[in-house]
C-alpha atoms as a PDB file:
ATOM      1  CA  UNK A   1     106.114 122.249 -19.260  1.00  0.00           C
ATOM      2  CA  UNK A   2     108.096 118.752 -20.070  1.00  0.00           C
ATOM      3  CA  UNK A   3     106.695 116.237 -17.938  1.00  0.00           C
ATOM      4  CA  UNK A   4     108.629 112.896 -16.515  1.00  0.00           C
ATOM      5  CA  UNK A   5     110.948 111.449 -18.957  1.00  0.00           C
ATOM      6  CA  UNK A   6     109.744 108.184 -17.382  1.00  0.00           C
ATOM      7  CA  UNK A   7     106.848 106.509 -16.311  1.00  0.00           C
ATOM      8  CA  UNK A   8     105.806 105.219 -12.539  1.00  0.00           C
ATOM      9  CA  UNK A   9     107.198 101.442 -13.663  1.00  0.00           C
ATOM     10  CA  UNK A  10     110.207 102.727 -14.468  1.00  0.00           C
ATOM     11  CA  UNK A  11     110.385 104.455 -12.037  1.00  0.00           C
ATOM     12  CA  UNK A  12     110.172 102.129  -9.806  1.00  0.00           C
ATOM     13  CA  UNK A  13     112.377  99.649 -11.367  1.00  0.00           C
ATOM     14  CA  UNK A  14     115.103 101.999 -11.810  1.00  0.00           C
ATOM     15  CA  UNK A  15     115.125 102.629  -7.733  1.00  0.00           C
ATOM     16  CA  UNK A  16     114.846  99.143  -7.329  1.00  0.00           C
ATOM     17  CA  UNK A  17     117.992  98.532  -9.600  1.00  0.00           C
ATOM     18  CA  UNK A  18     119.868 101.266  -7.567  1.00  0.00           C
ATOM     19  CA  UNK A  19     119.052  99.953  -4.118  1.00  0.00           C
ATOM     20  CA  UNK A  20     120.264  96.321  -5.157  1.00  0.00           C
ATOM     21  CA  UNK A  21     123.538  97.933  -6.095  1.00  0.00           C
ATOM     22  CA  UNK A  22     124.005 100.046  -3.537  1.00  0.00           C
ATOM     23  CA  UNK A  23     123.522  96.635  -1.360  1.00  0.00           C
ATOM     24  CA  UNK A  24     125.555  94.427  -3.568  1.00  0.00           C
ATOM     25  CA  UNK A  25     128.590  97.835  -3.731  1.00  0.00           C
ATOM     26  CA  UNK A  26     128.726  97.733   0.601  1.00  0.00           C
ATOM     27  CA  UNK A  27     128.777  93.797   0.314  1.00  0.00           C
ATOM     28  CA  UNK A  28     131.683  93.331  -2.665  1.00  0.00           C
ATOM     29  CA  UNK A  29     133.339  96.571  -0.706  1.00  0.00           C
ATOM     30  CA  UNK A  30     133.182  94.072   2.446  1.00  0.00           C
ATOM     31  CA  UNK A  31     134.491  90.899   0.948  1.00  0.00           C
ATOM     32  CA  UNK A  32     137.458  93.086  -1.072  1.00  0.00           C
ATOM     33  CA  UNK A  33     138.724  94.505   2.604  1.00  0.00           C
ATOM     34  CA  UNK A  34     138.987  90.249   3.579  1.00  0.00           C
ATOM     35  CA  UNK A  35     140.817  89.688   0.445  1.00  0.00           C
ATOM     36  CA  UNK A  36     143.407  92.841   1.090  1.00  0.00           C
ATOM     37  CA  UNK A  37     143.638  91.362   4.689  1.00  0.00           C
ATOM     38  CA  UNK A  38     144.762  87.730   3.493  1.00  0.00           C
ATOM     39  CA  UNK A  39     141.710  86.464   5.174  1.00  0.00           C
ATOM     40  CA  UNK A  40     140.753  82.857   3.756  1.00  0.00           C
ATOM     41  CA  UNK A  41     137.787  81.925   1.482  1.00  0.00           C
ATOM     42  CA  UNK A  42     135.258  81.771   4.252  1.00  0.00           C
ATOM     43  CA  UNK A  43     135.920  84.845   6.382  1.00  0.00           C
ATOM     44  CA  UNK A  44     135.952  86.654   2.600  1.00  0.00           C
ATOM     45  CA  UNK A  45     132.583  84.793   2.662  1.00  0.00           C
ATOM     46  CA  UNK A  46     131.819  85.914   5.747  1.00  0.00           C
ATOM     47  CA  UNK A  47     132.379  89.473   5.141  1.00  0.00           C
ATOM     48  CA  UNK A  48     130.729  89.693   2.006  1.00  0.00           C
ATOM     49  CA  UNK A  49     127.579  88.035   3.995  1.00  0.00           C
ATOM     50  CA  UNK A  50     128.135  90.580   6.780  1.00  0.00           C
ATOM     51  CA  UNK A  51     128.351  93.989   4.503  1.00  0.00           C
ATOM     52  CA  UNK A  52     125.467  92.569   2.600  1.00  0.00           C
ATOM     53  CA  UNK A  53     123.542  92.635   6.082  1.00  0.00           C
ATOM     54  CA  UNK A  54     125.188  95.796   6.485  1.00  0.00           C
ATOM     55  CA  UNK A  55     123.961  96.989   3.464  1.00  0.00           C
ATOM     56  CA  UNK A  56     120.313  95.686   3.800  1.00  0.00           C
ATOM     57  CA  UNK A  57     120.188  97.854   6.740  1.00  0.00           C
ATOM     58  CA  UNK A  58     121.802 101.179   5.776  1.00  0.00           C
ATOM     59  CA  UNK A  59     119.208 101.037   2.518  1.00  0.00           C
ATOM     60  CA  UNK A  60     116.326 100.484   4.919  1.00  0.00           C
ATOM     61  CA  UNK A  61     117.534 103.245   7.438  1.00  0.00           C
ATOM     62  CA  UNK A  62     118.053 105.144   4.145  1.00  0.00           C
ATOM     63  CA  UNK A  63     114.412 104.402   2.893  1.00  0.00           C
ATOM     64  CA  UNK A  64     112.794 105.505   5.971  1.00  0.00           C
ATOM     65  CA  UNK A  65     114.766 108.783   6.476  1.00  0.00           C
ATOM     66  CA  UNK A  66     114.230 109.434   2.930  1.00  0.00           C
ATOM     67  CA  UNK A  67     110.539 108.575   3.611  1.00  0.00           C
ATOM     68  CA  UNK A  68     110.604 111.322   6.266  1.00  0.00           C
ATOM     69  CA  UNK A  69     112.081 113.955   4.094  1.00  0.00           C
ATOM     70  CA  UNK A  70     109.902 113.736   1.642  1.00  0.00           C
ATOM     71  CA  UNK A  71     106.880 113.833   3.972  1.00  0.00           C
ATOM     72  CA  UNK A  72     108.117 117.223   6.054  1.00  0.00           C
ATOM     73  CA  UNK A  73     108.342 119.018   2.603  1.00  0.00           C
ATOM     74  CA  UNK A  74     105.072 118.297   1.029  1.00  0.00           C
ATOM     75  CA  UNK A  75     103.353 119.474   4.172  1.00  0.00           C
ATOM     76  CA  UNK A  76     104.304 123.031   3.468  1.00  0.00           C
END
């Protein structure tokens, strides 16, 4: 058997690294809408701050249903 091709650090870095993306992807994605819309430099502000929140809590509703699916399976 090949075991993991990386270790617990990485590991956790990498996922790290991915849920600051996906936070930072909802929060650009946010601010880009404002700018298509002709909105001016603070509402793009304020929708970049906004999907950012957004974003924060989509990855923490993600964690914790993610936490959940991972528990039900082990049990068996």
């Amino acid at each position: 058997m090949v075991g993991p091709s990386l270790s617990d650090d990485e590991m956790r870095l990498a996922s790290s690294r991915l849920r600051i993306g996906f936070v930072l992807l909802v929060g650009v994605s946010a601010g880009l809408i404002a700018v298509t819309a002709d909105a001016t430099l603070p509402q793009v502000g304020l929708a970049f701050a906004g999907g950012t929140v957004l974003g924060i809590a989509l990855m923490v509703f993600l964690s914790y249903w993610g936490r959940e699916f991972t528990n039900v399976n082990r049990r068996r």
